[in-house]
N, C-alpha and C. Protein backbone atom coordinates (compact mmCIF):
# COMPACT_ATOMS: atom_id res chain seq x y z
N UNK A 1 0.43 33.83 35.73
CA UNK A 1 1.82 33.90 36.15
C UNK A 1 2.53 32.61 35.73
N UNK A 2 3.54 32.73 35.40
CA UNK A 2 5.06 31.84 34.67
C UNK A 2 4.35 30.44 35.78
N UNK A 3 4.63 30.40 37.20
CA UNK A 3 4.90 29.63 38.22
C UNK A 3 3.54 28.89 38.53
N UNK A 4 2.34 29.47 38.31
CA UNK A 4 1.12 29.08 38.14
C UNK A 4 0.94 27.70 36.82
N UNK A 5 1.59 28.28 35.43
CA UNK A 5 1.42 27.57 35.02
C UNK A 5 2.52 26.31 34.53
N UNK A 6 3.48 26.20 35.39
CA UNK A 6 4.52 25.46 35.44
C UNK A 6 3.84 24.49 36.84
N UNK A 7 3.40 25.05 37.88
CA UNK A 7 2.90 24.48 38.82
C UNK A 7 1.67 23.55 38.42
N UNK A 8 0.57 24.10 37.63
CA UNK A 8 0.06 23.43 36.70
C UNK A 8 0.02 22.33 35.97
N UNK A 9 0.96 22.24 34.89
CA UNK A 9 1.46 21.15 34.00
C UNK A 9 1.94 20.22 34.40
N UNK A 10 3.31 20.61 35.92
CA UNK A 10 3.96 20.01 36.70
C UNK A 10 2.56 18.73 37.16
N UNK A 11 2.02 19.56 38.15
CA UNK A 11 0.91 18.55 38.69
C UNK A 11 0.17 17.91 37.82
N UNK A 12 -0.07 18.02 35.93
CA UNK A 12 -0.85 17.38 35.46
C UNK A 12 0.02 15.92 35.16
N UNK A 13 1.11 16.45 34.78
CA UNK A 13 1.90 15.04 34.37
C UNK A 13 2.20 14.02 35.76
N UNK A 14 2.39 14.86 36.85
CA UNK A 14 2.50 13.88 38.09
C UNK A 14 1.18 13.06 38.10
N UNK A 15 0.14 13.78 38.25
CA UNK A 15 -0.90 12.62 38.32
C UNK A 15 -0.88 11.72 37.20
N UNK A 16 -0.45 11.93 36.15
CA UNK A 16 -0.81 10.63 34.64
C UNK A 16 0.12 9.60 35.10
N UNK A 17 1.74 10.09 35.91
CA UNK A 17 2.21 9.23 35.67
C UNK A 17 2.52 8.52 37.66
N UNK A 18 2.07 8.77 38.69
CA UNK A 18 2.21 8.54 39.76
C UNK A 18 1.35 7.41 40.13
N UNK A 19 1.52 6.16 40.54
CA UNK A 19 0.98 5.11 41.07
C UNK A 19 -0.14 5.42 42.15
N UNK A 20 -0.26 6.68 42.62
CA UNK A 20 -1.19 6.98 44.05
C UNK A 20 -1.28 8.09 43.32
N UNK A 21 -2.09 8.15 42.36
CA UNK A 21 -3.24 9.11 42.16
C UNK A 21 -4.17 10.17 42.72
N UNK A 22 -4.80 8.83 43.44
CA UNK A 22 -6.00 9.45 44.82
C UNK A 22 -5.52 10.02 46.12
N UNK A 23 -4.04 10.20 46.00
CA UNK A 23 -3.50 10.41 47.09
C UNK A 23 -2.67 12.05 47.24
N UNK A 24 -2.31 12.60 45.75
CA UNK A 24 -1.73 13.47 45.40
C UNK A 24 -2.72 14.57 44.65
N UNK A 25 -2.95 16.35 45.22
CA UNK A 25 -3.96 16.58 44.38
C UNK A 25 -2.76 17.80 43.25
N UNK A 26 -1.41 17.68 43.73
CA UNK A 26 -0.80 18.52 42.81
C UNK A 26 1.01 18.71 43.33
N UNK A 27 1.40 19.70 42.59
CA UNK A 27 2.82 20.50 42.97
C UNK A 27 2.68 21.24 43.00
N UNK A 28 3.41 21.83 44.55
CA UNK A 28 4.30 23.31 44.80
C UNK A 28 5.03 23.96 44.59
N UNK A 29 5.03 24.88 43.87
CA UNK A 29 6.59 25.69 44.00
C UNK A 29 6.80 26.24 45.20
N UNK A 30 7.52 26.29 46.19
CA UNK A 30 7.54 26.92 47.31
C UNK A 30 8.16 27.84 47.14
N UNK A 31 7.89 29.16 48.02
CA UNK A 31 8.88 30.83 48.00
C UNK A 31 10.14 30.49 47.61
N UNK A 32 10.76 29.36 48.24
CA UNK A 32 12.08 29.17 48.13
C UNK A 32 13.03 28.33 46.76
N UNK A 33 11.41 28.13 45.82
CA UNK A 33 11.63 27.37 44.96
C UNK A 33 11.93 25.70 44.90
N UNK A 34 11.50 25.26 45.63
CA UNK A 34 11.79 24.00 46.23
C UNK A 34 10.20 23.48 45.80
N UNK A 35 10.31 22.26 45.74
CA UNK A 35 8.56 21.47 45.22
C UNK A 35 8.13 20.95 46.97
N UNK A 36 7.36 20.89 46.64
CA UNK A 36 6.50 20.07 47.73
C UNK A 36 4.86 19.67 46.43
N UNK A 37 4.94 17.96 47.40
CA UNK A 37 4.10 17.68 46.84
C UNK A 37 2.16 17.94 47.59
N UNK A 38 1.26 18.42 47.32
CA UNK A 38 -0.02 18.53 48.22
C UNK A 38 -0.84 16.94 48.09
N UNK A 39 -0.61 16.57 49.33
CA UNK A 39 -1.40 15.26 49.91
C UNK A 39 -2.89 15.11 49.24
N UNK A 40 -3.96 14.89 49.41
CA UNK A 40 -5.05 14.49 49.00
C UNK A 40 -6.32 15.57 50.09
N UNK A 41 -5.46 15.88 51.24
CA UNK A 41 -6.03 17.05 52.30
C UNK A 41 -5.95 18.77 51.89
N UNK A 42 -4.69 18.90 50.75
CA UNK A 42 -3.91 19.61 50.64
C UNK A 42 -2.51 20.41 51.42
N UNK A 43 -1.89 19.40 52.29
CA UNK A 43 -0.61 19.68 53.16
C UNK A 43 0.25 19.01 51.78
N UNK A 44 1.07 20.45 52.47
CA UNK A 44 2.31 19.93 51.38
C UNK A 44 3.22 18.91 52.28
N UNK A 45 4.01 17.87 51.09
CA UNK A 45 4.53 16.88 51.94
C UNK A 45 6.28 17.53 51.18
N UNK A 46 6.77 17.29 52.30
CA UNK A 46 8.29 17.76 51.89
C UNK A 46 8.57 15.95 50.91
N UNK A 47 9.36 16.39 49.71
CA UNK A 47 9.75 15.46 48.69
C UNK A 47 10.20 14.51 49.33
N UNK A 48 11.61 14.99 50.53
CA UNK A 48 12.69 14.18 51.02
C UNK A 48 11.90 12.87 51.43
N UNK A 49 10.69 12.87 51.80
CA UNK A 49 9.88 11.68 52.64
C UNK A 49 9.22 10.27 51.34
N UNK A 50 9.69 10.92 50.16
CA UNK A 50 9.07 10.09 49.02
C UNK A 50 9.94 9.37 48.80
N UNK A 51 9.29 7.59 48.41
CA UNK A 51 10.15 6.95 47.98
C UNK A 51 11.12 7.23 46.71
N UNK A 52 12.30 6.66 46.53
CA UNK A 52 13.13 6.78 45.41
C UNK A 52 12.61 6.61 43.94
N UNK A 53 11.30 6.03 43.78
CA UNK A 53 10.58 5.84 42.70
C UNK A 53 9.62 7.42 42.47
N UNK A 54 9.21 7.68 43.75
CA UNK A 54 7.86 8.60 44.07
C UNK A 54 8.91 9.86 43.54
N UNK A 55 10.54 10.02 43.77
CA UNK A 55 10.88 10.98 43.47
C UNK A 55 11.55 11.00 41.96
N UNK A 56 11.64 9.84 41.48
CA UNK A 56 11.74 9.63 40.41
C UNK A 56 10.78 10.66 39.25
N UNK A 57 9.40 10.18 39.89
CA UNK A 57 8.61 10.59 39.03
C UNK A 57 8.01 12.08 39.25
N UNK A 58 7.98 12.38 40.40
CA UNK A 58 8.49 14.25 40.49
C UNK A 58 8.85 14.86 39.82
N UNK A 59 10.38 14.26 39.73
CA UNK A 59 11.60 15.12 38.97
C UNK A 59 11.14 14.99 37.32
N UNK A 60 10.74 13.40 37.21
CA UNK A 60 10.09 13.86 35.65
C UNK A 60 8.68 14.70 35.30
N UNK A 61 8.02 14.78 36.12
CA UNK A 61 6.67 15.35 35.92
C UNK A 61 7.19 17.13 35.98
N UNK A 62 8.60 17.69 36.94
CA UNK A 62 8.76 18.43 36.90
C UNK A 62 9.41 19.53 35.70
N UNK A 63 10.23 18.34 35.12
CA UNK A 63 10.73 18.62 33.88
C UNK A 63 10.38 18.58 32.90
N UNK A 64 9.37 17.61 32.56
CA UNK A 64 7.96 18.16 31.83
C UNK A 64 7.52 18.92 31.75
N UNK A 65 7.18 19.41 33.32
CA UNK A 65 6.06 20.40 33.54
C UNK A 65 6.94 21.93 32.76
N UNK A 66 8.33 22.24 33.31
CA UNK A 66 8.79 23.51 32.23
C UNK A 66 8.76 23.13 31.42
N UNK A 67 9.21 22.24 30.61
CA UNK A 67 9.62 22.21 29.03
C UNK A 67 8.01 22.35 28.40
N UNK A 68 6.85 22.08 28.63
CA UNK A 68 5.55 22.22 28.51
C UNK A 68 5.21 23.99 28.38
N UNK A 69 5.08 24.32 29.61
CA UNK A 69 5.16 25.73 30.37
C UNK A 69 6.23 26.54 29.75
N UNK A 70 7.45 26.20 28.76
CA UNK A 70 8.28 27.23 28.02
C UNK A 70 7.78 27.42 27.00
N UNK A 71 6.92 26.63 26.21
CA UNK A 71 6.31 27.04 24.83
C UNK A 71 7.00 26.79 23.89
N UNK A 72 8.49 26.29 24.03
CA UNK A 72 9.49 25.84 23.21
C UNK A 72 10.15 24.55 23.57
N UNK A 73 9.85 23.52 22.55
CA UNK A 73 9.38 22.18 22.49
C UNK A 73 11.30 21.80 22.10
N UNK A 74 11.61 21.85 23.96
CA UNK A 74 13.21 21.41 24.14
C UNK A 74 13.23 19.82 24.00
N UNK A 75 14.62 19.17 23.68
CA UNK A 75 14.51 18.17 23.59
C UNK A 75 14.79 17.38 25.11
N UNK A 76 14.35 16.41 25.68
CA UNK A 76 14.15 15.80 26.38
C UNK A 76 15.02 14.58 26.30
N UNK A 77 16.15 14.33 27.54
CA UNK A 77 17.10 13.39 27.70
C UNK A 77 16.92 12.27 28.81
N UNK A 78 17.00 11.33 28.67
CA UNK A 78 16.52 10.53 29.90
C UNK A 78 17.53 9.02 29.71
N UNK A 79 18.11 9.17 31.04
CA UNK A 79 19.04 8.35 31.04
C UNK A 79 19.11 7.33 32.07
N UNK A 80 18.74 6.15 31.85
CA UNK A 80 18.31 4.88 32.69
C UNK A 80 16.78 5.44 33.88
N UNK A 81 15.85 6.11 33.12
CA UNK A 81 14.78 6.82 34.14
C UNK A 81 13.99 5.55 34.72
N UNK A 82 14.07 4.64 34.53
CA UNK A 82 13.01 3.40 34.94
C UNK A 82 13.90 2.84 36.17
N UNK A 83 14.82 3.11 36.53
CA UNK A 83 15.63 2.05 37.58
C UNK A 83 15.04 2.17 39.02
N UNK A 84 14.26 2.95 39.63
CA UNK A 84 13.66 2.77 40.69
C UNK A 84 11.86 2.96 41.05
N UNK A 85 11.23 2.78 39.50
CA UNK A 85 10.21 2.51 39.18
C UNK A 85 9.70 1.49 39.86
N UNK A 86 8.68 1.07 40.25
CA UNK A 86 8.05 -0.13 40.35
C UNK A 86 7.21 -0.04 38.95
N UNK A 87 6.52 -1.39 38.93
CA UNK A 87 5.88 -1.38 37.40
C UNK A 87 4.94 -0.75 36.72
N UNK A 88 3.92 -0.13 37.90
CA UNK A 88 2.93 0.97 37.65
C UNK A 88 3.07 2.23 37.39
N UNK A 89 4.29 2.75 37.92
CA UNK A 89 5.17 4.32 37.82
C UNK A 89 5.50 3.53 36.44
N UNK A 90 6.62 2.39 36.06
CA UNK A 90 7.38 2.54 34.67
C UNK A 90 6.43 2.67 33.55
N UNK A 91 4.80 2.04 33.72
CA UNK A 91 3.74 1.91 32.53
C UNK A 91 3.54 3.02 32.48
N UNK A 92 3.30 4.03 33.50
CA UNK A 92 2.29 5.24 33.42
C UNK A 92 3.19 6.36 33.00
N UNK A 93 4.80 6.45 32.89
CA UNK A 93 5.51 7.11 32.75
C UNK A 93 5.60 6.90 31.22
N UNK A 94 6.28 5.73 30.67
CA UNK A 94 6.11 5.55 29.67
C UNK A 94 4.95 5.88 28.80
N UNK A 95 3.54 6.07 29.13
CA UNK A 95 2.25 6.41 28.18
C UNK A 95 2.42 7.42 28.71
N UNK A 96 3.22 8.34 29.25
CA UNK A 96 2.84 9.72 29.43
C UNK A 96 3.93 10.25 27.81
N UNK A 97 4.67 9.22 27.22
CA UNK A 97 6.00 10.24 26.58
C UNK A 97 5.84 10.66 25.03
N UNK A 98 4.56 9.71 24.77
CA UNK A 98 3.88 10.68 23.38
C UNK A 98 3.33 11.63 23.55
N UNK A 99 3.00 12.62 24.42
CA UNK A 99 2.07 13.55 24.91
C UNK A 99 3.34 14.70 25.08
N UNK A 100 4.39 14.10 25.58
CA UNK A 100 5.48 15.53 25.17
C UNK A 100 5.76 15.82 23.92
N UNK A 101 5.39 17.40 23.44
CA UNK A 101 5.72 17.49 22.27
C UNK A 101 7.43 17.60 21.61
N UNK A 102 7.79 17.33 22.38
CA UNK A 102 9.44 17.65 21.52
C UNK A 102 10.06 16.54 21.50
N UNK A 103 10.92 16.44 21.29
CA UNK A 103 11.61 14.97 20.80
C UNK A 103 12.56 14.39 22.15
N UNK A 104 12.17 12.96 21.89
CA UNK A 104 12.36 12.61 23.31
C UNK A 104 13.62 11.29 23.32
N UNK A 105 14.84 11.44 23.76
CA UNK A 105 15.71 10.45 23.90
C UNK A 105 15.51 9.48 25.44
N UNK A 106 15.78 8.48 25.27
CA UNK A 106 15.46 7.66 26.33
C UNK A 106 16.62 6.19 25.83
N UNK A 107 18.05 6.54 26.93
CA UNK A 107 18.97 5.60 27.29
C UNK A 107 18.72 4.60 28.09
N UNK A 108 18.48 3.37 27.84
CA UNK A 108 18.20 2.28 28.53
C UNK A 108 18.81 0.66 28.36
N UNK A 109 18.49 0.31 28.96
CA UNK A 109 18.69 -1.14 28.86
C UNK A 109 17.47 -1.94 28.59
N UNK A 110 17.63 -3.64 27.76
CA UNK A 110 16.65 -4.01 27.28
C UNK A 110 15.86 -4.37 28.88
N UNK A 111 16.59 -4.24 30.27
CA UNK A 111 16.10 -4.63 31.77
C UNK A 111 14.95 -3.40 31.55
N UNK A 112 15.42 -2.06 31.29
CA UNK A 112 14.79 -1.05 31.89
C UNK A 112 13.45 -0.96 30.88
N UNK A 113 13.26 -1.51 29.51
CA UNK A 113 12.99 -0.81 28.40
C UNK A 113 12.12 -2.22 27.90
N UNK A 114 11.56 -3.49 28.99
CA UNK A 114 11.25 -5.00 28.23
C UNK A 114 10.09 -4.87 27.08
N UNK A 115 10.16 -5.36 25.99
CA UNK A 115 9.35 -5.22 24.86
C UNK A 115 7.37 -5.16 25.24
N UNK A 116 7.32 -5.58 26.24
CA UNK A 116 5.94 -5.16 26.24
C UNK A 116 5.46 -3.65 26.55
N UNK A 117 6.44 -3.01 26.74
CA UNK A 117 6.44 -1.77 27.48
C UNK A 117 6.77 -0.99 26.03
N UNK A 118 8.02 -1.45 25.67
CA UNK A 118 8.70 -0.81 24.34
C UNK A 118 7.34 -0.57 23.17
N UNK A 119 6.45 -1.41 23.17
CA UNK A 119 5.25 -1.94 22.25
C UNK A 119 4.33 -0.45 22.57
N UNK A 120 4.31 -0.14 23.85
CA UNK A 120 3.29 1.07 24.18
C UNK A 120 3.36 2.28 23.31
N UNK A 121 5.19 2.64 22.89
CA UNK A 121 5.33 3.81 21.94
C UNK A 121 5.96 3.57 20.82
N UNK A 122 6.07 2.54 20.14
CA UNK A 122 6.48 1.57 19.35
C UNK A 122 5.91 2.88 18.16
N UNK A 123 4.69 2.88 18.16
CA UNK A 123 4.06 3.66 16.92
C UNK A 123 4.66 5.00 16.70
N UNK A 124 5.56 5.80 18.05
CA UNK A 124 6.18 7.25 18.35
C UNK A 124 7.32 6.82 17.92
N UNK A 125 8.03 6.01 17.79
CA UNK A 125 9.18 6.03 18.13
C UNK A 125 10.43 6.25 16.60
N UNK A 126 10.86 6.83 16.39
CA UNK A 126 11.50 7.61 14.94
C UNK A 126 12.85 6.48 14.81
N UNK A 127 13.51 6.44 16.01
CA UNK A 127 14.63 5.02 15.32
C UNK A 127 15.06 4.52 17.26
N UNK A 128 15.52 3.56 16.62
CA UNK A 128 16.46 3.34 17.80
C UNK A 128 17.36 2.75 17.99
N UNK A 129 18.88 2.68 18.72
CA UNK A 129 19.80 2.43 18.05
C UNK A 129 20.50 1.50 19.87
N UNK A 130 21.36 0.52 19.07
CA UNK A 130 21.89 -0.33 20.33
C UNK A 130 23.04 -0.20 20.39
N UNK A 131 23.58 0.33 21.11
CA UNK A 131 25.13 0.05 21.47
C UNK A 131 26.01 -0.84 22.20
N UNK A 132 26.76 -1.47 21.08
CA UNK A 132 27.82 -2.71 22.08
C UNK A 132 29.09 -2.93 22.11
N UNK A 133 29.16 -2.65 22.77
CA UNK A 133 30.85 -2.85 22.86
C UNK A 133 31.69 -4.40 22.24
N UNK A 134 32.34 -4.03 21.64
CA UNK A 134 32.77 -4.83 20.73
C UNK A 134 34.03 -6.32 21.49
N UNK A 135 34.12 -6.01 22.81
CA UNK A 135 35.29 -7.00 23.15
C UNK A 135 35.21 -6.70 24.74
N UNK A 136 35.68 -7.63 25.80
CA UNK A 136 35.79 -7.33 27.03
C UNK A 136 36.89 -6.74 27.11
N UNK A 137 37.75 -6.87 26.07
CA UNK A 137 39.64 -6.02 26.35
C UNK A 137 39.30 -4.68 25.63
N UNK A 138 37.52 -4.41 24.55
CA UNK A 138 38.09 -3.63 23.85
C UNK A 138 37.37 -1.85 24.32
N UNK A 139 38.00 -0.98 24.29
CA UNK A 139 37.55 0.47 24.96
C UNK A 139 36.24 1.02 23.67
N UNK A 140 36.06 0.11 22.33
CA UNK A 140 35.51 0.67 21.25
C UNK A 140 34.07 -0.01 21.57
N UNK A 141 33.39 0.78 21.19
CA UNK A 141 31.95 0.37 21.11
C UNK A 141 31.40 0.53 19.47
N UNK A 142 30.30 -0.08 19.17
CA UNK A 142 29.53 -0.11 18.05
C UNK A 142 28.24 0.15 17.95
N UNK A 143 27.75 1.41 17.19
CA UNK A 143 26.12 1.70 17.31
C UNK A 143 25.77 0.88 16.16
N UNK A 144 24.59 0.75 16.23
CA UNK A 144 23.68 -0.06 15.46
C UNK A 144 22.49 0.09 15.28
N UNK A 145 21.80 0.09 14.11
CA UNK A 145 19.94 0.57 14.23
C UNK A 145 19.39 -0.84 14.48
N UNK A 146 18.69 -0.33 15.17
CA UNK A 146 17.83 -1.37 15.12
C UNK A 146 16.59 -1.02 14.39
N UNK A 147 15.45 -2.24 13.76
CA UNK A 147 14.52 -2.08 13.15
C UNK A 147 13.48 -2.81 13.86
């Protein structure tokens, strides 16, 4: 079934990329379509109780988990995803993003994105480009590749 194996994938990427490992043995889809995460006992824990990082990485393991589970390798947008990471969620998230097969954008700052981290998919990574705004008076910005 569709939900089996979305529930599946979901829970494989949560564990690669969740700081408490030993603590989580998967994801729920609930009747109502709603996640719950299963504790290490197997009780589901309602999300709302997870830290802002813990749900951080939910929502990405979840969106993984379909785009995985559709069989059609969508592209993947991620926009400042590290801001309530602690440093073990941002490493483990990050080595999870060569393992998605479709092409993966990731908006950040050099705060969110620091070169030792950047170095992990350095070898994945097809271009990347900086944008700066050209003046404090001015509304124009400037892309730029970087190499």
């Amino acid at each position: 079934e569709r939900k089996q194996t979305i529930e599946d994938k979901t829970s494989k990427i949560h564990r690669q990329v969740t700081n408490k490992p030993e603590e989580y043995q998967g994801i729920k889809i609930q009747p109502d379509y709603t996640l719950g995460v299963k504790n290490a006992v197997g009780q589901i824990i309602d999300p709302e109780t997870l830290s802002a990082g813990e749900k951080e990485t939910l929502a990405f393991a979840f969106i993984t988990g379909l785009n995985l589970a559709s069989g059609t390798a969508a592209p993947l947008i991620m926009d400042t995803p590290f801001g309530h990471l602690d440093t073990k969620h941002q490493k483990n998230l990050i080595k999870s993003l060569p393992e998605i097969p479709s092409q993966v954008i990731v908006l950040a700052t050099d705060r969110d994105f620091p070169s030792d981290l950047l170095g992990i998919v350095q070898p994945h990574i097809a271009g990347t480009l900086n944008i700066r705004r050209l003046g404090a008076t001015e509304d124009t910005s400037v892309v730029e590749e970087k190499n």
